[in-house]
C-alpha atoms as a PDB file:
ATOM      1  CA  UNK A   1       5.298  -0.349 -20.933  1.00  0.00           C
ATOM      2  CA  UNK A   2       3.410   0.655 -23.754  1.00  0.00           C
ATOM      3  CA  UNK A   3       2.647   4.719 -23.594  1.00  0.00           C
ATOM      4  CA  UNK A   4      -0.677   4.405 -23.694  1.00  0.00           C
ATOM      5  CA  UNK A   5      -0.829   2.283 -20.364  1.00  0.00           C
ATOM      6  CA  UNK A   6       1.681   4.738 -18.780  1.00  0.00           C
ATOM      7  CA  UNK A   7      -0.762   7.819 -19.792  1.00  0.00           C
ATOM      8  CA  UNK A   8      -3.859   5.800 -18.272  1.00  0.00           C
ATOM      9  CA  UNK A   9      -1.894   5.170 -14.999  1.00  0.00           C
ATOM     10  CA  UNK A  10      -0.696   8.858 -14.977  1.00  0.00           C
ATOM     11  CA  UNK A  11      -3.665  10.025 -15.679  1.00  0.00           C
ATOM     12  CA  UNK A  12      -5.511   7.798 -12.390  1.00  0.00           C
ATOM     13  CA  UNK A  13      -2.889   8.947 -10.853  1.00  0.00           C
ATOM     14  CA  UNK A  14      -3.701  12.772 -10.989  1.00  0.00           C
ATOM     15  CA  UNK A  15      -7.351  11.518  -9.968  1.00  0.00           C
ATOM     16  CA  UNK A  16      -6.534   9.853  -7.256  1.00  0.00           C
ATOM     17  CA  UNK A  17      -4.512  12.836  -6.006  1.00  0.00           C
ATOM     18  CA  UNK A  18      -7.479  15.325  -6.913  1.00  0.00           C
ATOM     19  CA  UNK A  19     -10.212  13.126  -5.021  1.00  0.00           C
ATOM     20  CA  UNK A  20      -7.391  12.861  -1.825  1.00  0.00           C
ATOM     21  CA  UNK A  21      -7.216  16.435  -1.726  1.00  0.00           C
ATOM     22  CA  UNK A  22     -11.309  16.630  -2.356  1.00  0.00           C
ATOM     23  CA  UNK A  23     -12.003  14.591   0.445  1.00  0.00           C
ATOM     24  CA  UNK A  24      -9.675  16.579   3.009  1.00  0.00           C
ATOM     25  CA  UNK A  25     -10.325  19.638   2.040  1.00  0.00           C
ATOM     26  CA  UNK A  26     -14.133  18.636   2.520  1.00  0.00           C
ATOM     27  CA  UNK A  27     -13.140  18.089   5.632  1.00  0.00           C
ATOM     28  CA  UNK A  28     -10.917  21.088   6.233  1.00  0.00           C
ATOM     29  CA  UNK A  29      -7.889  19.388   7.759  1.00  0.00           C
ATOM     30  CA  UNK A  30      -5.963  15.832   7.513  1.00  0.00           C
ATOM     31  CA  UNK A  31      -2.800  14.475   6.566  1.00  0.00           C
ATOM     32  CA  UNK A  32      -1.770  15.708   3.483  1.00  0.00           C
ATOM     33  CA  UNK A  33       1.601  14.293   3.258  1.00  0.00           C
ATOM     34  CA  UNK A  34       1.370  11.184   4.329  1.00  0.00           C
ATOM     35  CA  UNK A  35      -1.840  10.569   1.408  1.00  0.00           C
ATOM     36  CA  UNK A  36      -0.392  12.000  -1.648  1.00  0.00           C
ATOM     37  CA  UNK A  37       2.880  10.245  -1.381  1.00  0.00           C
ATOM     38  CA  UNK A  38       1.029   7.117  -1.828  1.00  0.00           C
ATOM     39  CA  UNK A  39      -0.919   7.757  -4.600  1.00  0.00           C
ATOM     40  CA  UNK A  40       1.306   6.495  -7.594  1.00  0.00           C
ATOM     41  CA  UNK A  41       1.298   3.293  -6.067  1.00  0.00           C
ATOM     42  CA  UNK A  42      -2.298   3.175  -5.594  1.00  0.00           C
ATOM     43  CA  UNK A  43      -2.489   4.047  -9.194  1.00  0.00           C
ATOM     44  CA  UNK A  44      -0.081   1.298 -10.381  1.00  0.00           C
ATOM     45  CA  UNK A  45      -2.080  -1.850  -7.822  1.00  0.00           C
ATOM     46  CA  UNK A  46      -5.502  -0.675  -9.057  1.00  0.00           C
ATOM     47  CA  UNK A  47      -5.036   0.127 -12.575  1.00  0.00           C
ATOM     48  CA  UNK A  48      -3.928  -3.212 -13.195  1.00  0.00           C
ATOM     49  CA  UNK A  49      -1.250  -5.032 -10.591  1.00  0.00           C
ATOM     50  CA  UNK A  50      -4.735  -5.956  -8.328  1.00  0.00           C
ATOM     51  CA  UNK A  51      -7.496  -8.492  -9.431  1.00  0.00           C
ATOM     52  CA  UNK A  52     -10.092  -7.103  -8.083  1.00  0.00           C
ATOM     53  CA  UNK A  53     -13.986  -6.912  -8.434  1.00  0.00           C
ATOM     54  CA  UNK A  54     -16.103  -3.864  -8.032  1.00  0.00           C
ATOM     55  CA  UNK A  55     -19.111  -5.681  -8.574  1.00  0.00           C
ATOM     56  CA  UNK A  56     -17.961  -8.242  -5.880  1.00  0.00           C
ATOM     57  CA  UNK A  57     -15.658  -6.483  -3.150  1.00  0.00           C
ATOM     58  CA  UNK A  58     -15.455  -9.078  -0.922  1.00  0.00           C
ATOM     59  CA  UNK A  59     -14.175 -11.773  -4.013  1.00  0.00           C
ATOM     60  CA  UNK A  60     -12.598 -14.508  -2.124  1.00  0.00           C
ATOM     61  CA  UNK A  61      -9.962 -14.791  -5.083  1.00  0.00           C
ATOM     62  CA  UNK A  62      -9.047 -11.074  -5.282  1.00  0.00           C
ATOM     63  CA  UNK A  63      -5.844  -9.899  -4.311  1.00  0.00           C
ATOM     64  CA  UNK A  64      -6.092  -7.165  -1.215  1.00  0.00           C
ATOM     65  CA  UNK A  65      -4.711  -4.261   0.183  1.00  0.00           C
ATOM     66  CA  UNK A  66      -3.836  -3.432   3.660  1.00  0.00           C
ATOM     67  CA  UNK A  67      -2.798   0.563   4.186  1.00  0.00           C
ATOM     68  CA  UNK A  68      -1.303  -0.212   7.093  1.00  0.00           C
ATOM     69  CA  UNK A  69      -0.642   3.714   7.663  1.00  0.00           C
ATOM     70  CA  UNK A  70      -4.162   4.480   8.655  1.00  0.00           C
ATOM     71  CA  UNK A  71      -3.823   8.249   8.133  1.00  0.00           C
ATOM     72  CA  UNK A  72      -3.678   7.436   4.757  1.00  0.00           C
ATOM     73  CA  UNK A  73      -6.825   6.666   4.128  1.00  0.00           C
ATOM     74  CA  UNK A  74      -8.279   9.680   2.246  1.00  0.00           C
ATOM     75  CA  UNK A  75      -5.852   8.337  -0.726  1.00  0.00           C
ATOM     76  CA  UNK A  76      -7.568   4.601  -0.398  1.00  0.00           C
ATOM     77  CA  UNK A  77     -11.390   6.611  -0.078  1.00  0.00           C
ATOM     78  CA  UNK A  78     -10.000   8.516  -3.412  1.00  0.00           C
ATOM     79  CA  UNK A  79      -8.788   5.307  -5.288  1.00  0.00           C
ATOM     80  CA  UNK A  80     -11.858   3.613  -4.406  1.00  0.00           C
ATOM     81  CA  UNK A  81     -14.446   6.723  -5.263  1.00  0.00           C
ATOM     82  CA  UNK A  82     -12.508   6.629  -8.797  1.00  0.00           C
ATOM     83  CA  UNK A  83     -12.590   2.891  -9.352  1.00  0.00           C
ATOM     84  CA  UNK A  84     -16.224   2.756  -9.023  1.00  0.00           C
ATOM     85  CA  UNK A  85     -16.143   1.553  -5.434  1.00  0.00           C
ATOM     86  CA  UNK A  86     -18.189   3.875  -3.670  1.00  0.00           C
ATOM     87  CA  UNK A  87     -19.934   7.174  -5.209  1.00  0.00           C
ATOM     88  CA  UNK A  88     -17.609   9.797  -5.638  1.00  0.00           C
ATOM     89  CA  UNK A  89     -19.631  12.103  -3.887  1.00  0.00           C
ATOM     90  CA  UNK A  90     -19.596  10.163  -0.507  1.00  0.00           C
ATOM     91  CA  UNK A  91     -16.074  11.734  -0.332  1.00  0.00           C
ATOM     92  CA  UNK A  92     -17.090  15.041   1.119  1.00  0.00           C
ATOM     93  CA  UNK A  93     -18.473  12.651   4.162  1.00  0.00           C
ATOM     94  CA  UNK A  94     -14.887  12.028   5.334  1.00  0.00           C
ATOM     95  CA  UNK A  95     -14.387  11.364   9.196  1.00  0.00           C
ATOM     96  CA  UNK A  96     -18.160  13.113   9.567  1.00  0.00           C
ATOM     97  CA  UNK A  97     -20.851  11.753  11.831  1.00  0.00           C
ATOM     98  CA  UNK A  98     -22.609   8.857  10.025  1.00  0.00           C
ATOM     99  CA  UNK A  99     -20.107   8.026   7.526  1.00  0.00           C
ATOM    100  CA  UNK A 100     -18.777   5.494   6.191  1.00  0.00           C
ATOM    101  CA  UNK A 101     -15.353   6.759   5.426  1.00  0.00           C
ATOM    102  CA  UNK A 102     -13.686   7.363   9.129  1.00  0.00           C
ATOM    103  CA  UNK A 103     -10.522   8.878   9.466  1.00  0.00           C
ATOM    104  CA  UNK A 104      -8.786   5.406   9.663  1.00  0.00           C
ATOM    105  CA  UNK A 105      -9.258   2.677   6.941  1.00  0.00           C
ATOM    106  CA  UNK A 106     -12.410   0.418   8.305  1.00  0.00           C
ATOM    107  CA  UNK A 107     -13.251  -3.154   6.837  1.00  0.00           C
ATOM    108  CA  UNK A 108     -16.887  -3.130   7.909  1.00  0.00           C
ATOM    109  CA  UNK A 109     -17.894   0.105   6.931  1.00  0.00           C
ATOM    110  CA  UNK A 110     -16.458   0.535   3.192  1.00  0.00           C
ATOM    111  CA  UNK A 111     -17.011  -0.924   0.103  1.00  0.00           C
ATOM    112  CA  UNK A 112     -13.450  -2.426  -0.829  1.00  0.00           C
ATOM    113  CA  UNK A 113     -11.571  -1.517   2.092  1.00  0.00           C
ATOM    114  CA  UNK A 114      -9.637  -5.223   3.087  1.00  0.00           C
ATOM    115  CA  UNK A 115      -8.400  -4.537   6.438  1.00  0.00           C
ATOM    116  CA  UNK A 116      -8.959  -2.331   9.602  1.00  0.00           C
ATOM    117  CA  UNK A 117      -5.903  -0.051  10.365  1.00  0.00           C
ATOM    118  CA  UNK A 118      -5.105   3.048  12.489  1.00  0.00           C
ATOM    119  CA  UNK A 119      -3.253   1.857  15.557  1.00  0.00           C
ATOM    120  CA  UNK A 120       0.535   1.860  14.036  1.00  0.00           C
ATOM    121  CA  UNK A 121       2.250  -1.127  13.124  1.00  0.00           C
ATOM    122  CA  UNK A 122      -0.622  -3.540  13.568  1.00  0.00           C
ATOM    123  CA  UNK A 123      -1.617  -3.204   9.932  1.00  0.00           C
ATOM    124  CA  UNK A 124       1.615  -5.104   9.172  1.00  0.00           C
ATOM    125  CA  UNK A 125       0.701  -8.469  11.530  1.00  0.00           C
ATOM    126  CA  UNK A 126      -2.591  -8.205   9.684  1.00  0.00           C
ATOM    127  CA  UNK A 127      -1.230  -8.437   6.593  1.00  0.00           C
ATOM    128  CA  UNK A 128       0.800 -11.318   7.006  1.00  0.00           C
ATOM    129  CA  UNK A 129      -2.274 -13.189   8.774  1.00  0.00           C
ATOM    130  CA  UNK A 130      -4.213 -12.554   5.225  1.00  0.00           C
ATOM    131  CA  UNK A 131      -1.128 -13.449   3.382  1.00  0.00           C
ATOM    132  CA  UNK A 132      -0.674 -16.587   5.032  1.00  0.00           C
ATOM    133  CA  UNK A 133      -4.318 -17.492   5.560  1.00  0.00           C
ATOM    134  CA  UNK A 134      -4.996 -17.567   1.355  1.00  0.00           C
ATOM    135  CA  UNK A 135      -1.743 -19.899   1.372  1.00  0.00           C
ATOM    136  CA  UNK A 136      -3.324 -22.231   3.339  1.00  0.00           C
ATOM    137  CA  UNK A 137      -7.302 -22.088   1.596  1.00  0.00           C
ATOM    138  CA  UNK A 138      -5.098 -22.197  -1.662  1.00  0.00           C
ATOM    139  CA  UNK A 139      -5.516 -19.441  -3.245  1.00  0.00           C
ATOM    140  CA  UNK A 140      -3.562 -17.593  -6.112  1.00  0.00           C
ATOM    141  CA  UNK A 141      -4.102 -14.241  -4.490  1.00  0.00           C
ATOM    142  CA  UNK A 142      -1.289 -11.163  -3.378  1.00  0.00           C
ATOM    143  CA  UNK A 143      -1.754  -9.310  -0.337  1.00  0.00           C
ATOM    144  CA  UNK A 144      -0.294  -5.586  -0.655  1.00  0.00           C
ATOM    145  CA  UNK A 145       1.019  -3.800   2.530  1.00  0.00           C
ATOM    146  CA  UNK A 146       1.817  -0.606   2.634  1.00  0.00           C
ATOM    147  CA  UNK A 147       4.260   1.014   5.256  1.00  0.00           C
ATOM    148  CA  UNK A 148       4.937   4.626   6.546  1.00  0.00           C
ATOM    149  CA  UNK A 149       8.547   4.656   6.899  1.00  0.00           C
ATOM    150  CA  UNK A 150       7.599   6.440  10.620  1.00  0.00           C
ATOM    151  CA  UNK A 151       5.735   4.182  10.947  1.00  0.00           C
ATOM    152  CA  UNK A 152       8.854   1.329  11.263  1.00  0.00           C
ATOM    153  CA  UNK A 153       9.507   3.031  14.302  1.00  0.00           C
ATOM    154  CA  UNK A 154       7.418   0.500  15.801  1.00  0.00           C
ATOM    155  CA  UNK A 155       8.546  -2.894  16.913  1.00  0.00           C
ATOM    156  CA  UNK A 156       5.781  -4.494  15.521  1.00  0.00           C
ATOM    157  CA  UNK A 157       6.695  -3.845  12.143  1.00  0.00           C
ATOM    158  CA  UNK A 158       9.907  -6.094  12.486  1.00  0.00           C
ATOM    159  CA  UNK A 159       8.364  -8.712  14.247  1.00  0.00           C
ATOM    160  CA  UNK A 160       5.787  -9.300  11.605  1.00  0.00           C
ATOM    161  CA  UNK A 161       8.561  -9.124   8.948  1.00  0.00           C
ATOM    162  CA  UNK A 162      10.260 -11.884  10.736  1.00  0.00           C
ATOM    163  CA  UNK A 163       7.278 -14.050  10.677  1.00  0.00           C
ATOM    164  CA  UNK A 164       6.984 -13.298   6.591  1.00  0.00           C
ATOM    165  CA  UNK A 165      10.149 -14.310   6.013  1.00  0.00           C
ATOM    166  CA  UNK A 166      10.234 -17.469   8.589  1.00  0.00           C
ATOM    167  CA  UNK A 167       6.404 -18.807   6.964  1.00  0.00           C
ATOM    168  CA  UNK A 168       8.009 -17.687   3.189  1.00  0.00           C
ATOM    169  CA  UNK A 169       5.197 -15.570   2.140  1.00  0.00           C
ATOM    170  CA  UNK A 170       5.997 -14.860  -1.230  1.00  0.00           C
ATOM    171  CA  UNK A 171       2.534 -13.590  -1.535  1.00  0.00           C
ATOM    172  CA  UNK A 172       3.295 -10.516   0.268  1.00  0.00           C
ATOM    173  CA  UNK A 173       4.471  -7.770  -0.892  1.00  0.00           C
ATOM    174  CA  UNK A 174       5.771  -4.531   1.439  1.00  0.00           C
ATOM    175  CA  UNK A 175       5.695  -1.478  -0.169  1.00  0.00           C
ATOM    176  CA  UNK A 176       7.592   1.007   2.320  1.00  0.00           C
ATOM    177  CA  UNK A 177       6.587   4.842   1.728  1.00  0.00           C
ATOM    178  CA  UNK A 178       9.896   7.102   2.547  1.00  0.00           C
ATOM    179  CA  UNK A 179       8.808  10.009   2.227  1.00  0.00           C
ATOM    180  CA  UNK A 180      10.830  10.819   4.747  1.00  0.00           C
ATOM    181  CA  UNK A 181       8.312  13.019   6.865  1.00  0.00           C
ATOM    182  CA  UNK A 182       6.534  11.411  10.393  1.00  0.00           C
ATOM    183  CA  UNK A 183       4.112  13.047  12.674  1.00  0.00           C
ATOM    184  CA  UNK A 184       6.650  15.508  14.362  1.00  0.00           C
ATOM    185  CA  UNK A 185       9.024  16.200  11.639  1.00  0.00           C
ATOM    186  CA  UNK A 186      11.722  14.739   9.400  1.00  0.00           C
ATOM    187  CA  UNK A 187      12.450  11.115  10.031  1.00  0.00           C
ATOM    188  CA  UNK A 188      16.594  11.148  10.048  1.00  0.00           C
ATOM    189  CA  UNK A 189      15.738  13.782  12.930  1.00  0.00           C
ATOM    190  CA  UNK A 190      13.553  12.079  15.100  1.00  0.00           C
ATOM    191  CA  UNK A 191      13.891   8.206  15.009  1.00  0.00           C
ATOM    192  CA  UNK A 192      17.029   7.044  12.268  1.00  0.00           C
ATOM    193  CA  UNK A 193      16.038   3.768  11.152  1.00  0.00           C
ATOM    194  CA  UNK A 194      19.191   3.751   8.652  1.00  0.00           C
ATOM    195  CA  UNK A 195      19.247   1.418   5.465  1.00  0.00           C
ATOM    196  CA  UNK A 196      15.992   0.094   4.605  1.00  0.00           C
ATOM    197  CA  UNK A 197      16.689  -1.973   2.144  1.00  0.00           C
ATOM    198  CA  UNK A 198      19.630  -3.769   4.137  1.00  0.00           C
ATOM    199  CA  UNK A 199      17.486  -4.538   7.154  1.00  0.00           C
ATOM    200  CA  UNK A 200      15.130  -6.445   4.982  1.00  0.00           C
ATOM    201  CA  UNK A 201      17.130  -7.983   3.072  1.00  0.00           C
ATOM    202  CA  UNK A 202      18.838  -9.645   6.720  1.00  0.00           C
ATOM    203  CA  UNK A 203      14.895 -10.200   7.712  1.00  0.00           C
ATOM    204  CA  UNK A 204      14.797 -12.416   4.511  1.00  0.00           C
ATOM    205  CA  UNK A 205      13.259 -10.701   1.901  1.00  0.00           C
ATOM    206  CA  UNK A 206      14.091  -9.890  -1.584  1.00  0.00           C
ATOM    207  CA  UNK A 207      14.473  -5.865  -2.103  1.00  0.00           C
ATOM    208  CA  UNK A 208      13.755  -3.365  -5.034  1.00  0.00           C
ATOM    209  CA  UNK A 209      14.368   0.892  -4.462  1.00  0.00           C
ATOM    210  CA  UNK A 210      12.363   2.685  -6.440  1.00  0.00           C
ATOM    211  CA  UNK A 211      10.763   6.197  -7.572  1.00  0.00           C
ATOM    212  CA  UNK A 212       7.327   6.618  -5.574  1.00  0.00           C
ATOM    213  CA  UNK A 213       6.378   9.360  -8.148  1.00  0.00           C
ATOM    214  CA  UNK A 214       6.980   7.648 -11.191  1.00  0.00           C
ATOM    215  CA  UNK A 215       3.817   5.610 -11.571  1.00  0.00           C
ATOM    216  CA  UNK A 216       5.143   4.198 -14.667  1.00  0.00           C
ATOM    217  CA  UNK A 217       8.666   2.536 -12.539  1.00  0.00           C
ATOM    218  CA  UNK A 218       6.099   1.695  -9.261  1.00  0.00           C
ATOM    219  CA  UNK A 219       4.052  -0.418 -12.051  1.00  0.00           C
ATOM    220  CA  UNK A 220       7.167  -2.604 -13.654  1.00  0.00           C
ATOM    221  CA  UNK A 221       8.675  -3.167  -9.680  1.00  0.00           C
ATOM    222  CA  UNK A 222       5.708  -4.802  -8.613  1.00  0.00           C
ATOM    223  CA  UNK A 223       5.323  -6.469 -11.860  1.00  0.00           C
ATOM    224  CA  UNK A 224       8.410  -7.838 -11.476  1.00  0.00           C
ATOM    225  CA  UNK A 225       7.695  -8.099  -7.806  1.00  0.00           C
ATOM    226  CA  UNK A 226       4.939 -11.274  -8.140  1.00  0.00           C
ATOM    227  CA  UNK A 227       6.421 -14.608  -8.612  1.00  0.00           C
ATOM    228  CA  UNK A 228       5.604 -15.717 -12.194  1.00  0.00           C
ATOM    229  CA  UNK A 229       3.575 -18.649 -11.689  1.00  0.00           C
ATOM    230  CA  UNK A 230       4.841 -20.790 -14.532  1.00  0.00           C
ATOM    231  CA  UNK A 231       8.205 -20.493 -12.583  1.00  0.00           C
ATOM    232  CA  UNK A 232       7.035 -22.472  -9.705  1.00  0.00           C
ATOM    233  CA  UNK A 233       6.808 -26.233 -11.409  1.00  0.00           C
ATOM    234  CA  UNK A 234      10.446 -25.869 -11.806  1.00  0.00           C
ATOM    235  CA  UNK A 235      12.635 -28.367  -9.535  1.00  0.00           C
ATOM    236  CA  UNK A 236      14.816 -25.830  -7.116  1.00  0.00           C
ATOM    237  CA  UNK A 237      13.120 -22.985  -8.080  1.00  0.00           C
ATOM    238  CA  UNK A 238      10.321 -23.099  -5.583  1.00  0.00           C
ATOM    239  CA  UNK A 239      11.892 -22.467  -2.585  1.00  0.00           C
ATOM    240  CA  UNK A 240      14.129 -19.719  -4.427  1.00  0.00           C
ATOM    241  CA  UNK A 241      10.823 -17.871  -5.140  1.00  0.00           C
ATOM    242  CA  UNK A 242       9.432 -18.734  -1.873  1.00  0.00           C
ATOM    243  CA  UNK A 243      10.667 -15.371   0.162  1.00  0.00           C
ATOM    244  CA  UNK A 244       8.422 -11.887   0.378  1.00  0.00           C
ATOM    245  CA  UNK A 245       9.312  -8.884  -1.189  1.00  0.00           C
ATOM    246  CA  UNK A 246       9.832  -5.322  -0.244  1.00  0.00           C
ATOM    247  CA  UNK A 247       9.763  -2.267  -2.717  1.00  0.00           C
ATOM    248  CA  UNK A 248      11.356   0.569  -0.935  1.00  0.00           C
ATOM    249  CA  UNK A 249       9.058   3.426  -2.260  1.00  0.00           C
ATOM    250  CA  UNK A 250      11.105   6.959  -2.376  1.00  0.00           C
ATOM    251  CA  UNK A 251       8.579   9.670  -2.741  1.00  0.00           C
ATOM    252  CA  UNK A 252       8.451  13.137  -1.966  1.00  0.00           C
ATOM    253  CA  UNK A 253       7.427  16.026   0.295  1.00  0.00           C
ATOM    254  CA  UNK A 254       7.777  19.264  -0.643  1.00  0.00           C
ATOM    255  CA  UNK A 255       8.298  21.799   2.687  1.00  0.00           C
ATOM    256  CA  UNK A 256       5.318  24.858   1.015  1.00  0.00           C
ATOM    257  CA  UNK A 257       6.411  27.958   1.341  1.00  0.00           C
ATOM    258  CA  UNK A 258       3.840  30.660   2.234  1.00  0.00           C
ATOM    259  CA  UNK A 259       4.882  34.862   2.317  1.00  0.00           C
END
């Protein structure tokens, strides 16, 4: 990557993170964690990974984004506010009567959101409906899907991952946020879910690990991530493409300490 590309994604980064912590602290309470950990991967899809359209959210062509970890969303109002999605002000409106940025990620009420999530888990069925639905119409488009790693405590997650693999969505791609933090605590302690990159790999997918706070290394895995497209005319190579892809995302959170 060239270094001025890595300094613009760093520096969207940092923005995205600032207008995050805007927006909750607007609001005077949220979840901090589970929003900045995400950030350098919002920073690598929408600074140049995504086709998108501000002037046209709702481009049938574009590729989308499902933050299937609702509580999240103050990261997704930030990356929007910063791409030019919705006025940067509107961010001190978070999860207030009237607004349209609720707590939880919602479709019909903001500019550029692609999907409705909040209830755990069902994010990831939605993706794969989207992913599999622009197979079908023919389109050229990658659907993004981003998953708390407390969040795979729910058996919805693997039953939709199933269903990638068995329709061969290559047009998905999983990003998994271990941050290692849920709800309640620290993951290991409350639910173990072991090796993620194993189970996904047995669920049929093709598996990168890689540093969620290095925007710069997020950027090159999910280049490397999307099937090149002059690869697919090639006789065998097809159905060798033809699986999804999971990028285990390894961020992390800090424990503050306060005197």
């Amino acid at each position: 990557m060239e270094a001025a590309k890595k300094k613009e994604l760093q520096a969207l980064a940092v923005k995205i993170r600032m207008a995050a912590l805007e927006a909750i602290h607007s609001l005077g309470s949220g979840h901090l964690g589970g929003a900045l950990s995400i950030c350098d991967v919002l920073a690598a899809l929408y600074g140049g990974e995504m086709r998108i359209n501000v002037d046209d959210p709702k481009w049938p062509e574009r590729d989308k984004l499902v933050c299937s970890k609702g509580h999240a969303g103050p990261a997704v109002y930030g990356t929007l506010a910063v791409k030019g999605f919705i006025p940067y002000e509107e961010l001190k409106t978070l999860n207030r009567p009237g607004t349209r940025l609720p707590s939880h990620c919602d479709r019909n009420k903001t500019p550029g959101v692609d999907m409705t999530t909040g209830s755990l888990g069902q994010g990831t069925s939605l993706a794969c409906g989207m992913a599999l639905g622009d197979k079908l119409k023919g389109r050229n488009s990658q659907v993004f899907l981003i998953v708390g790693d407390g969040e795979s405590n729910e058996g919805q997650v693997w039953e939709a991952m199933a269903f990638a693999s068995a329709k061969k969505l290559d047009n998905l791609v999983v990003l998994l946020d271990w941050n290692k933090r849920q709800l309640d605590g620290w993951t290991e302690d409350i639910y173990p879910m072991g090796d993620y990159v194993a189970k996904f790999e047995a669920f049929g997918f093709d598996t990168v690990k890689v540093d969620g706070n290095d925007v710069e290394a997020v950027a090159q895995a999910l280049e490397e991530a999307v099937p090149p497209e002059d690869m697919m005319g090639i006789p065998g190579m097809e159905d060798e493409l033809r699986r999804p892809m999971m990028l285990l995302i390894k961020a992390r959170v800090e424990k503050i300490k306060t005197d």
